[in-house]
Structure formats: C-alpha cells, structure tokens
Protein backbone atom coordinates (compact mmCIF):
# COMPACT_ATOMS: atom_id res chain seq x y z
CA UNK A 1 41.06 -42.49 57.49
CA UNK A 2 38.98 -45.67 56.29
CA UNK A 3 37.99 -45.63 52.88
CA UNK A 4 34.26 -45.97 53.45
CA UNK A 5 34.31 -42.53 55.37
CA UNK A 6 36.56 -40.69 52.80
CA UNK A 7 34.05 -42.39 49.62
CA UNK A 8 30.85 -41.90 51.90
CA UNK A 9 32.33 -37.95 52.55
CA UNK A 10 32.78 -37.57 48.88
CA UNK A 11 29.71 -38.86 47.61
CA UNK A 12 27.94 -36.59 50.31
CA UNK A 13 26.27 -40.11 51.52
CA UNK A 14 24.06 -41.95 49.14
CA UNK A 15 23.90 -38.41 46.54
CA UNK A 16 26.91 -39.12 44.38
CA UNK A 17 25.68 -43.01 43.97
CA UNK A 18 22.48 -42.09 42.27
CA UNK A 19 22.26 -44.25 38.74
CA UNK A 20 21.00 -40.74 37.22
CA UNK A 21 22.95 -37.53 37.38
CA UNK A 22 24.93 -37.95 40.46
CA UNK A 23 25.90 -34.12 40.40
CA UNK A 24 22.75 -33.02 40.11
CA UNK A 25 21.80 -34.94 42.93
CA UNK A 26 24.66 -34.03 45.37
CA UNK A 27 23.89 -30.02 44.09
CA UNK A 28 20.23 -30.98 45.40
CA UNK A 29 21.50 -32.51 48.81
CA UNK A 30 23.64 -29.50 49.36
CA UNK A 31 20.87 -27.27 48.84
CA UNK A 32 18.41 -29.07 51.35
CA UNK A 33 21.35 -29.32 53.97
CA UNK A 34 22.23 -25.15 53.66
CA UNK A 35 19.21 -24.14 55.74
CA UNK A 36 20.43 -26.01 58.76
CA UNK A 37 24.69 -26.23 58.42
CA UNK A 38 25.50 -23.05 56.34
CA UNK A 39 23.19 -20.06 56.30
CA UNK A 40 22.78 -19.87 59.91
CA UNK A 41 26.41 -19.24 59.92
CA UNK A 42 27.99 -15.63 60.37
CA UNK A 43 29.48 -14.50 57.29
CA UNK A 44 32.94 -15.01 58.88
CA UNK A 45 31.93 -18.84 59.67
CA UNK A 46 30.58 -19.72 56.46
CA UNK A 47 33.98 -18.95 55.07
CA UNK A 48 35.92 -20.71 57.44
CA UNK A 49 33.98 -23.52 56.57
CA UNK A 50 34.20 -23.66 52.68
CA UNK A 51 37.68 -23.36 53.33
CA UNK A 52 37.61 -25.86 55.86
CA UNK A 53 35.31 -28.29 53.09
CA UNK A 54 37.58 -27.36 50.55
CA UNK A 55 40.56 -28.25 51.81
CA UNK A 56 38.84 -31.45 53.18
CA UNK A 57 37.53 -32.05 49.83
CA UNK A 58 40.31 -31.87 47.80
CA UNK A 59 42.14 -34.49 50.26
CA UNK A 60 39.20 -36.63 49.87
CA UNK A 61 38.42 -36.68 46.27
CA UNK A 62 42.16 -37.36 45.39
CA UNK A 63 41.82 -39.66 47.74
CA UNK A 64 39.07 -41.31 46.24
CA UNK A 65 40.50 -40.93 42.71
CA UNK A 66 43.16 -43.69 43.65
CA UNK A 67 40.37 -46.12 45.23
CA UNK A 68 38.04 -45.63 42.45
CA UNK A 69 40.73 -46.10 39.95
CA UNK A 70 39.68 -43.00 37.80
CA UNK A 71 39.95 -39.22 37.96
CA UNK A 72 36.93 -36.84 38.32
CA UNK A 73 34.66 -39.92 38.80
CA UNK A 74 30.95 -38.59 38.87
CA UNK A 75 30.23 -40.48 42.26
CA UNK A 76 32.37 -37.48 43.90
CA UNK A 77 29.76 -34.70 44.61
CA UNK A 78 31.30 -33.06 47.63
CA UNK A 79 32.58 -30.46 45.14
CA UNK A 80 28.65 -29.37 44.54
CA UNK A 81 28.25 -28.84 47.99
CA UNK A 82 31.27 -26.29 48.31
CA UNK A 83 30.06 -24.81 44.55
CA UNK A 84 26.61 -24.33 45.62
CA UNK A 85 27.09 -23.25 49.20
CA UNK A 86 29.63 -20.75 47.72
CA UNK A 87 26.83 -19.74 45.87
CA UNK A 88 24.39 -18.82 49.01
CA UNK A 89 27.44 -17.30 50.72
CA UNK A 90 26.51 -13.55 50.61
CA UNK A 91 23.10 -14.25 51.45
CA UNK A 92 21.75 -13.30 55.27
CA UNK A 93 19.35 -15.73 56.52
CA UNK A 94 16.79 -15.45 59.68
CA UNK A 95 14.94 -18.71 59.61
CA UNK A 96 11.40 -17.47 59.06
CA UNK A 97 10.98 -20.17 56.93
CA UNK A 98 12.64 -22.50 54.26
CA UNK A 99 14.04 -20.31 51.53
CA UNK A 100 12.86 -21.92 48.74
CA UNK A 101 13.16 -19.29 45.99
CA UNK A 102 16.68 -18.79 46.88
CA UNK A 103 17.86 -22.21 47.09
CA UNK A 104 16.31 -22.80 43.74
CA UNK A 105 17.86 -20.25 42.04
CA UNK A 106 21.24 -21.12 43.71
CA UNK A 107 20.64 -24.40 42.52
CA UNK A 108 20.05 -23.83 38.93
CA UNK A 109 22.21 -20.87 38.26
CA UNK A 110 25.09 -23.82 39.70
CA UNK A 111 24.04 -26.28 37.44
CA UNK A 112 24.00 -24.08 34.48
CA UNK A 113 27.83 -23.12 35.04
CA UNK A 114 29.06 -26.69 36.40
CA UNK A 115 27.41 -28.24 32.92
CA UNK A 116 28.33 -26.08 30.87
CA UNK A 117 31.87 -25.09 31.60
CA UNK A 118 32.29 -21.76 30.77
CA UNK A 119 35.62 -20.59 29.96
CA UNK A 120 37.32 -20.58 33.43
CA UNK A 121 35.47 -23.22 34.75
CA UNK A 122 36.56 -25.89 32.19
CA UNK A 123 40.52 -23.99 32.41
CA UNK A 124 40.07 -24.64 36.56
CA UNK A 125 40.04 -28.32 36.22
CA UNK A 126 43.33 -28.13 35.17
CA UNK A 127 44.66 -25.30 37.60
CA UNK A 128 45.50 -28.03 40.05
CA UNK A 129 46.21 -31.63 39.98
CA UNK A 130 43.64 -34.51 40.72
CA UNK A 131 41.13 -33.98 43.77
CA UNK A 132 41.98 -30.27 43.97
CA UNK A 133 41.34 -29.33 40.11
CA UNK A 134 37.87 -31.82 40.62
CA UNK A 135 37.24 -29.17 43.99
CA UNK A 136 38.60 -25.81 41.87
CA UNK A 137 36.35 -26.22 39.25
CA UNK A 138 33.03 -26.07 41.00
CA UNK A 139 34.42 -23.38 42.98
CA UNK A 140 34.88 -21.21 39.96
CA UNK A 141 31.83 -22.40 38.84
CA UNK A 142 29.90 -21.64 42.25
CA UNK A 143 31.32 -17.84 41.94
CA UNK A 144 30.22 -17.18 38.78
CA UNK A 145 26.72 -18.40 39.57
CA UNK A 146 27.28 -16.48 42.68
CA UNK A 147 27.64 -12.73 40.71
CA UNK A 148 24.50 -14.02 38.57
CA UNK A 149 22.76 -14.18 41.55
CA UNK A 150 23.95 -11.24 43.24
CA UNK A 151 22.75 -9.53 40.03
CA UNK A 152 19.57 -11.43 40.21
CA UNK A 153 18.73 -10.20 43.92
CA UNK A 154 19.55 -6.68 43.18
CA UNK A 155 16.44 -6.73 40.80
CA UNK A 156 14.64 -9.14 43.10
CA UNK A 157 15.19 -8.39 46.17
CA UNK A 158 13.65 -9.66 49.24
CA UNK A 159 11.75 -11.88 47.27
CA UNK A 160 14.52 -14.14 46.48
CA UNK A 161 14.51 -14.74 50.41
C-alpha cells in the first residue's frame, strides 16, 4: 500500500496534522463522521467494523511508526476514531437529527480517559507491540468512557439522544 494512503488513513486526513492537539482533533473528526458511517449501522455492523478499523489500524499505525521514524507519534489519530466510536457503540440512532448531546459527551468522557491514562489504559499500551499497543490503548480507553456513559444515559435518558 503507498505510504501516503497508510499516513493519510492514520492521520484520519488532515486531523492528526493539526499543529495543536492532534488527538483531540482526530477524537473531533471521528465524532462529526459517526452520524453518517457508524450509528446508522446495526449493532452487529458497527462491530464488524471496529474490528475491521482495528485490525486495519493497528497494520497502519505500525506501519507508520517505521516511516515516521518514532513510536506512538501524535500525527496517528485513527486510534480516536475506533476509541470514540467504541464509545457510541451501544447507542441506537434514528436520524431525527444530529445528536449533539451524545456526541459531546462521547467526546469528552474519551478525552478524559485517553489523557489521563487510567490504570489499564496506560498498562494497554504495552499489552501489544508498536501499532497494536498505540490501537489497544484507546480501545481500553473508549470502553471505559463507554460504561461512564452507559451510566450517564441511565440517569439521562433520551435526552442524551
């Protein structure tokens, strides 16, 4: 595959070349793009394809780890999209309109765990060797999020949607 598509996959386009929190950017990207390519999945298909992204994802980032020259470079945000979409998994979707509230929770609750590292998360990077521990982490980081959120909605409800 030519470099330009594996670095332009992993930086989720222009997102992970932003001078100013790359992550946070590629977190944001994902969030816009879940409307259109993830919640309007079945529940079935939006696990098929963060398994499909993962897998993807961890070839590309260790990929991109040997181009850039450096592991977990910051310019690799396709692991936010996997974290964050992990994050919306359990949520049904019927597009009445954008789902603001939820996508901004999503987003932060994400954020909060991928900065922060909580115990497993930081342990996860090292779970598996280079593109796959960069993809693990925000996975662990998305599921966490993911029970805050469940939490969250169960006080919430419908309003979060």
């Amino acid at each position: 595959m030519p470099q330009g598509l594996i670095l332009g996959f992993c930086r989720l386009w222009k997102a992970g070349l932003s001078p100013i929190m790359p992550g946070t950017c590629g977190t944001a990207v994902a969030c816009l793009l879940a409307p259109w390519l993830f919640l309007p999945l079945s529940p079935w298909g939006r696990i098929a394809l963060l398994v499909v992204l993962f897998v993807l994802g961890g070839l590309a980032a260790s990929r991109a780890e040997v181009l850039l020259g450096r592991s977990d470079p910051d310019e690799v945000v396709i692991d936010e999209l996997v974290g964050v979409w992990l994050v919306l998994l359990p949520f049904a979707y019927e597009a009445k309109g954008f789902p603001w509230p939820l996508l901004l929770v999503a987003f932060i609750l994400f954020r909060i765990f991928d900065i922060a590292k909580p115990g497993p998360v930081r342990a996860a990077e090292r779970w598996l060797p280079g593109g796959w521990g960069v993809m693990l982490d925000d996975v662990v980081a998305g599921f966490l999020a993911m029970l805050c959120l469940c939490v969250l909605y169960g006080f919430a409800g419908d309003s979060l949607l």
